[in-house]
Protein backbone atom coordinates (compact mmCIF):
# COMPACT_ATOMS: atom_id res chain seq x y z
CA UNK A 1 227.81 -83.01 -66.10
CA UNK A 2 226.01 -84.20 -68.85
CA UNK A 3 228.86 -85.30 -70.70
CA UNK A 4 229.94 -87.32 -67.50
CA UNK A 5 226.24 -88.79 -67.45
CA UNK A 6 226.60 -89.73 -71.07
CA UNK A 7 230.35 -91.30 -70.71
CA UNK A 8 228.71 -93.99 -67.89
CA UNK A 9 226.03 -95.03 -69.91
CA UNK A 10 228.59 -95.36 -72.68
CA UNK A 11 230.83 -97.68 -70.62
CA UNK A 12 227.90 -99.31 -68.73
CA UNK A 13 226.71 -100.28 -72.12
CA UNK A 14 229.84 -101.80 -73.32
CA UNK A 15 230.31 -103.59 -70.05
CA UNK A 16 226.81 -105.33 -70.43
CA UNK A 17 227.65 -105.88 -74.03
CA UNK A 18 230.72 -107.82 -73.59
CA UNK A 19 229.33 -109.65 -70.28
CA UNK A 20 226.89 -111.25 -72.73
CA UNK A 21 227.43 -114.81 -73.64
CA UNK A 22 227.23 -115.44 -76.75
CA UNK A 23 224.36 -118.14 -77.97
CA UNK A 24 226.26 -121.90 -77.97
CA UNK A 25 225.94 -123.72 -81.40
CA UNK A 26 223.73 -126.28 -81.17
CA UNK A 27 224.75 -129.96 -80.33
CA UNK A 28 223.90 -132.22 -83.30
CA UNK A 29 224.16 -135.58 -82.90
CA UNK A 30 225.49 -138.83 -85.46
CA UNK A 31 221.81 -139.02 -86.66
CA UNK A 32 220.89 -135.25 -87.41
CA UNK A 33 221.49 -133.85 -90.84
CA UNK A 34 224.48 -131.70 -91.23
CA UNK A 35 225.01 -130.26 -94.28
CA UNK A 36 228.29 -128.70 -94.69
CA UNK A 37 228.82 -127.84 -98.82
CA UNK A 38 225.97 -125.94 -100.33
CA UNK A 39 227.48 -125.90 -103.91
CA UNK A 40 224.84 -126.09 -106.57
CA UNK A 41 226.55 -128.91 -108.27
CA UNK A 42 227.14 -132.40 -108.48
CA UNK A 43 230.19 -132.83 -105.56
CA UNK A 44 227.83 -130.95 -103.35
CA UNK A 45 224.67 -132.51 -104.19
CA UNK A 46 226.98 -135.88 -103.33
CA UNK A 47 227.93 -134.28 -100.15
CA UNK A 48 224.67 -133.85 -99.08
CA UNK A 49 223.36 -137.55 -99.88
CA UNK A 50 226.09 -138.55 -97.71
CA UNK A 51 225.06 -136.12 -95.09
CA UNK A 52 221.26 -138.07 -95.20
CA UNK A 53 222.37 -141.53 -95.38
CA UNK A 54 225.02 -140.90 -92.86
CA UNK A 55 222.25 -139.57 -90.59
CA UNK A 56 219.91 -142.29 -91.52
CA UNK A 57 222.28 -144.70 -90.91
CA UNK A 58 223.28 -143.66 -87.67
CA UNK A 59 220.14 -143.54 -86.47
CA UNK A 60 219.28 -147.52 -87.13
CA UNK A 61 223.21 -148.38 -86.23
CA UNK A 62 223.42 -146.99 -82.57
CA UNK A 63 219.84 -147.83 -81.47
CA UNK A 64 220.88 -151.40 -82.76
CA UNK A 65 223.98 -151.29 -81.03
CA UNK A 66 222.03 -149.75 -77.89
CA UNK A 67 219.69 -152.51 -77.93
CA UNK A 68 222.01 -155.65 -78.55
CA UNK A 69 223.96 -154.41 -75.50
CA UNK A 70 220.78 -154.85 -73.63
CA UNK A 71 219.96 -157.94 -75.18
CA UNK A 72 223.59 -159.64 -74.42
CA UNK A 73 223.26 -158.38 -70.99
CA UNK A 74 220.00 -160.00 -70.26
CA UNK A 75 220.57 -163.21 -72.24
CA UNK A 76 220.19 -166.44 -70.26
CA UNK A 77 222.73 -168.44 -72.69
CA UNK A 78 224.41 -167.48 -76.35
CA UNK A 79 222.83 -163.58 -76.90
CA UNK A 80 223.21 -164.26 -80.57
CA UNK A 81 220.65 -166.69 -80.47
CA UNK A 82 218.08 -164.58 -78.99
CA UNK A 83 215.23 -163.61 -81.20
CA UNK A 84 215.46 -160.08 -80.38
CA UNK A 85 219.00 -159.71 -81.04
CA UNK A 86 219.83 -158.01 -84.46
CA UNK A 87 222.48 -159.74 -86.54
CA UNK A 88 222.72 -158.33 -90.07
CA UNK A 89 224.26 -154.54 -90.28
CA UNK A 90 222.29 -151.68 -91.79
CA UNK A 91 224.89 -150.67 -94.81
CA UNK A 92 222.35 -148.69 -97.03
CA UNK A 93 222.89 -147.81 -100.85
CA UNK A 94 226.56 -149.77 -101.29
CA UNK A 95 227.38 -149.61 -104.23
CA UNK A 96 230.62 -151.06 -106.09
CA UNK A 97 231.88 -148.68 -108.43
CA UNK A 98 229.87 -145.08 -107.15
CA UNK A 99 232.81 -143.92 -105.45
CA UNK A 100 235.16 -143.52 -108.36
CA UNK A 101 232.50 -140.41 -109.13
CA UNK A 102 234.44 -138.43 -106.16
CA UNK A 103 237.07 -137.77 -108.56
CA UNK A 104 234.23 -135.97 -110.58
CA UNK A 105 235.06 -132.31 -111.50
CA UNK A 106 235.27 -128.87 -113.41
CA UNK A 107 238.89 -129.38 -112.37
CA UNK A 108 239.12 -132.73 -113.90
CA UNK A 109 240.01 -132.85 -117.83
CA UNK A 110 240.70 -135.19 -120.67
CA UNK A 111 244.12 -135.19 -120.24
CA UNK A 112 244.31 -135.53 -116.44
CA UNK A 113 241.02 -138.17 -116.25
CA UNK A 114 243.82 -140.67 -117.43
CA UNK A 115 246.22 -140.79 -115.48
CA UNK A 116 243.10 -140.08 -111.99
CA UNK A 117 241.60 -143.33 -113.44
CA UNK A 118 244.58 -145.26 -114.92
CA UNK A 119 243.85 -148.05 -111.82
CA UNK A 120 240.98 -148.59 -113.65
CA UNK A 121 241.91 -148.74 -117.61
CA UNK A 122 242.96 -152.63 -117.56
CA UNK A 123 244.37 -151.79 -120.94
CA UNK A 124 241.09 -150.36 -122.38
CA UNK A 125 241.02 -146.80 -123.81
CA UNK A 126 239.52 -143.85 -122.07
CA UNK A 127 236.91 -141.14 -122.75
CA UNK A 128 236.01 -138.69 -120.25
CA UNK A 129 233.69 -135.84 -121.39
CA UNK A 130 232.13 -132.98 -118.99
CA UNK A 131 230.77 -129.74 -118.73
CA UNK A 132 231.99 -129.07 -115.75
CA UNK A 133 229.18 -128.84 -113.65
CA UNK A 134 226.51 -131.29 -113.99
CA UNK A 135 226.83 -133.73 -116.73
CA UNK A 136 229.83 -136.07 -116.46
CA UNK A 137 231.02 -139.39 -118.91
CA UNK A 138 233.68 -142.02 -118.19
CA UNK A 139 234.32 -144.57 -120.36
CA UNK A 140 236.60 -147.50 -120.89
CA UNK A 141 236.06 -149.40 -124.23
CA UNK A 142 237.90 -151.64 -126.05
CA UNK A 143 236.95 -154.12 -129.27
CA UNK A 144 234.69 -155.70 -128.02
CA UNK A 145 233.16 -154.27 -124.71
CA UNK A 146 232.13 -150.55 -123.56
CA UNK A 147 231.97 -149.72 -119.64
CA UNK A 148 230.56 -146.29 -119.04
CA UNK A 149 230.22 -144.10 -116.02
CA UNK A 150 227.67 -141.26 -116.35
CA UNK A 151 226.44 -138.46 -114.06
CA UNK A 152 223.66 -136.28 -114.09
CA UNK A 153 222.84 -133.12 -111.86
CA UNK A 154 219.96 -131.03 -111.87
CA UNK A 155 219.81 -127.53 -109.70
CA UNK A 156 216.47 -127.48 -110.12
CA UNK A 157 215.50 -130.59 -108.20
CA UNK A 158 218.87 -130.24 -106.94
CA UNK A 159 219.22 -134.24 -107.23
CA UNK A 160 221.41 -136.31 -108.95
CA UNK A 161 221.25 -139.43 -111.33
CA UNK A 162 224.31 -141.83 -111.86
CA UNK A 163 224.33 -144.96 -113.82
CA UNK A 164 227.27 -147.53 -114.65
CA UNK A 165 226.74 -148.90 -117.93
CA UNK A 166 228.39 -151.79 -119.69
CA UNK A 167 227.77 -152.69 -123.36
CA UNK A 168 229.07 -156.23 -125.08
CA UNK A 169 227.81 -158.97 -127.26
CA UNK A 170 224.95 -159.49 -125.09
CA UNK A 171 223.60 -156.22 -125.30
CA UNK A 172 223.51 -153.01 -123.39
CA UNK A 173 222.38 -153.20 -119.57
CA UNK A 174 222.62 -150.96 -116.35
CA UNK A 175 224.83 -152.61 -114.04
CA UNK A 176 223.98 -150.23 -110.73
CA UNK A 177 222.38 -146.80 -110.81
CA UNK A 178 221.55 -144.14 -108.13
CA UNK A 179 218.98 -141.11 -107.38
CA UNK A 180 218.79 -138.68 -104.63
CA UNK A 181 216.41 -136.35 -105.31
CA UNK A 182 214.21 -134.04 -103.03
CA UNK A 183 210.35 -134.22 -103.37
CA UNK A 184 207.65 -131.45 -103.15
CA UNK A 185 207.33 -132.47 -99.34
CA UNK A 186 210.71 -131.64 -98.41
CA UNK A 187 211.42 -135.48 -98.44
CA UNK A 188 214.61 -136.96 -99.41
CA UNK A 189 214.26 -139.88 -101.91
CA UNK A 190 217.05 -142.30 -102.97
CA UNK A 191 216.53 -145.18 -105.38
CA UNK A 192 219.36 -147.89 -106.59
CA UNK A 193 218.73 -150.68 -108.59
CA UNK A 194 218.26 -152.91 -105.32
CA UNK A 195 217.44 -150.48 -102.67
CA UNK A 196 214.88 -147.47 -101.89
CA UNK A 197 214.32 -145.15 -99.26
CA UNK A 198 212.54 -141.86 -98.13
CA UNK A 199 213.73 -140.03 -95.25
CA UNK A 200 212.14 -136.80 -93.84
CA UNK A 201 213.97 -134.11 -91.44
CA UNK A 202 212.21 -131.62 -89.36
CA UNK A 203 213.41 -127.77 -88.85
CA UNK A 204 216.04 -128.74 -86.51
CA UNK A 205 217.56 -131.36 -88.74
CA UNK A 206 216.42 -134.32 -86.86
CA UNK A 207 214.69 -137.48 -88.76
CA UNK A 208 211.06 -137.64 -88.00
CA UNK A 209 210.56 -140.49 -90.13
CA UNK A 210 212.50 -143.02 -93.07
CA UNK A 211 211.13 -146.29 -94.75
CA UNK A 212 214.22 -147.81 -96.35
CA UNK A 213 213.98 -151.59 -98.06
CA UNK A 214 215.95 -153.72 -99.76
CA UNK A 215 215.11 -155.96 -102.71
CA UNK A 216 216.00 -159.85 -102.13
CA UNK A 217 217.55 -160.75 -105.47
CA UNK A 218 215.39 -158.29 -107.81
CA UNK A 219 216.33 -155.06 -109.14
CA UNK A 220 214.81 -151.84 -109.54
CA UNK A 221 215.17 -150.19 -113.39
CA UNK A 222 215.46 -146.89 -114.80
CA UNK A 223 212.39 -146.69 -116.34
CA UNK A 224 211.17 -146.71 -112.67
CA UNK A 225 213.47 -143.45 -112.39
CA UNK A 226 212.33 -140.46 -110.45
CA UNK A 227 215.25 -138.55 -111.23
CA UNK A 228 214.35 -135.43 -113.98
CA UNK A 229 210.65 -135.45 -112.64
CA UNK A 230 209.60 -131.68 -111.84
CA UNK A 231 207.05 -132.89 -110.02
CA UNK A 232 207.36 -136.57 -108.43
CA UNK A 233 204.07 -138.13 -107.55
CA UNK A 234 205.43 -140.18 -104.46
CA UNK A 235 203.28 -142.88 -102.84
CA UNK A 236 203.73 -143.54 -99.20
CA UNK A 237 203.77 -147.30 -100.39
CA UNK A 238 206.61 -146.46 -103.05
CA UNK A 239 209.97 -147.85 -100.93
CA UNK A 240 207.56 -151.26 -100.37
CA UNK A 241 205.52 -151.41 -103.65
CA UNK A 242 206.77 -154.60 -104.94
CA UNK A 243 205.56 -156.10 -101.85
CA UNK A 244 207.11 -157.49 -98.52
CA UNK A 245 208.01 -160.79 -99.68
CA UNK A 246 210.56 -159.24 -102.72
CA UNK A 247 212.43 -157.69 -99.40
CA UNK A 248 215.46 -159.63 -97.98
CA UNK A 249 215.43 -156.24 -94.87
CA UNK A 250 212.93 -153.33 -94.15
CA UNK A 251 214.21 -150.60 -91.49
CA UNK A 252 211.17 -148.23 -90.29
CA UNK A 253 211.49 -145.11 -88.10
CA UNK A 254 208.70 -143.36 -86.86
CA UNK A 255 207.24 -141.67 -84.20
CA UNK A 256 210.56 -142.48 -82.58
CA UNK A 257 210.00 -146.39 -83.02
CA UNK A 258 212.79 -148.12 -85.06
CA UNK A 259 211.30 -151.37 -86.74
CA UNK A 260 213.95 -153.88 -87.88
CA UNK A 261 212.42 -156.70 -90.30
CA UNK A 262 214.83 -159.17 -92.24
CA UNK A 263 214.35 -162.60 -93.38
CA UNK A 264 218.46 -163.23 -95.16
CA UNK A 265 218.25 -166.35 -92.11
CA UNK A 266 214.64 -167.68 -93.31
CA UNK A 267 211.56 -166.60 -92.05
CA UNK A 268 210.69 -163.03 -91.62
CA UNK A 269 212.28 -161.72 -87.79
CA UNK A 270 210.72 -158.08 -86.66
CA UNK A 271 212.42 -156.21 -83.98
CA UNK A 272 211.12 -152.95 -82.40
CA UNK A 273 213.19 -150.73 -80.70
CA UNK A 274 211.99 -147.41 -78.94
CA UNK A 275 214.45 -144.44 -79.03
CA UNK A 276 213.29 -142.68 -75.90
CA UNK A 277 214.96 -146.27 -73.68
CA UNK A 278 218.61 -145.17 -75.72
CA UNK A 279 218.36 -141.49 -75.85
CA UNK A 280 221.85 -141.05 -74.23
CA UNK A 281 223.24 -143.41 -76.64
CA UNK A 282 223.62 -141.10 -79.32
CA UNK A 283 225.71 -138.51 -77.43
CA UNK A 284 228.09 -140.73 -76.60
CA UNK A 285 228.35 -141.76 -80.33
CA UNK A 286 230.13 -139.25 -81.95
């Protein structure tokens, strides 16, 4: 009897076991970080600046979108002239010649970095040194000029540095650099020679907050560099610290209020756009 007693409990067990559902993964959305390589080195520290400026720049794109729809729809003649409509695109951290660091790796040797980059030689000689994990050179030289490509990683900080160099009669100067780094606050910081920006996730990967500006003509240097800094003393003010009027475009998020500011057509045009009115938008963008 008892064994019979024990045998039901056995198979009511299982039956409530398998009759569970298992939990659903959650939904994330364009504009929620998702991380997907983990590696402690440079390729995966890449990935994951693409994950944040990916999110970031979903988040100013389809609210944008969400809100010119609205705009066009309620326009009374051409929606493009309407002050609230946003023209200029939100295309953070471009830069020219970043991308050729994809090709970037332990797998990647002397031999083999010349025929990867051959596109690229224009009948200059080739250097390519590494150490396979988080310090990376590229260089094409010839008589007279020298055009370097040179990465920096650092587990620590887990942040990278890279800066495209050129070298000629005129002297040595930095052509375009990039940071990402990741402050004390859990902050994600990302400096170019034209552009900053700080953007801040919560627990469930969703921005609570970014301040991302772009210079209007200036440039940014590396002795402004945060990148190697154990400890990065970080204003609040730091993405706008040369001052508004150095800015050619300023996108804000906070408290869920996106704040669009640009003056590449003259004077200085500030559009606010609250998330909670698009909500749905960013489902459907996927």
């Amino acid at each position: 009897m008892k064994r019979i007693i024990a045998l039901s409990v056995a198979i009511l067990f299982l039956f409530c076991s398998c009759s569970e559902k298992p939990e659903e993964p959650k939904l994330k959305t364009a504009d929620m970080l998702d991380i997907t390589n983990t590696d402690l080195d440079f390729q995966g520290c890449r990935s994951r600046f693409d994950a944040v400026v990916s999110a970031m720049k979903s988040k100013v794109t389809v609210l944008e979108n969400a809100h010119n729809e609205t705009v066009k729809s309620n326009a009374e003649s051409e929606y493009f002239l309407e002050k609230e409509y946003v023209l200029t695109a939100f295309e953070p951290f471009m830069l020219s010649d970043f991308e050729l660091t994809r090709e970037f790796s332990p797998l990647l040797t002397a031999e083999s970095a010349n025929s990867v980059f051959a596109h690229k030689t224009n009948g200059m000689k080739l250097v390519y040194e590494s150490d396979g994990k988080a310090s990376y050179i590229l260089q094409f030289f010839s008589e007279t000029v020298v055009k370097e490509y040179s990465v920096e990683y650092s587990e620590k900080a887990d942040g990278f540095r890279y800066v495209y160099s050129v070298e000629d009669s005129g002297g040595e100067r930095a052509e375009e650099f990039l940071e990402f780094i990741k402050d004390n606050n859990g902050r994600y910081l990302i400096q170019s020679n034209t552009s900053r920006g700080i953007i801040e996730f919560d627990a469930e990967d969703k921005i609570v907050y970014f301040c991302c500006g772009e210079l209007n003509g200036g440039e940014f240097t590396l002795d402004e560099s945060v990148f190697g800094n154990d400890n990065p003393h970080i204003s609040e003010n730091w993405v706008l610290e040369r001052g508004k009027s150095n800015y050619i475009n300023i996108h804000t998020y906070d408290g869920g209020m996106l704040i669009h500011e640009d003056c590449s057509s003259g004077p200085w045009k500030s559009v606010k756009i609250s998330e909670e009115d698009y909500a749905s938008a960013f489902y459907a963008h996927k």
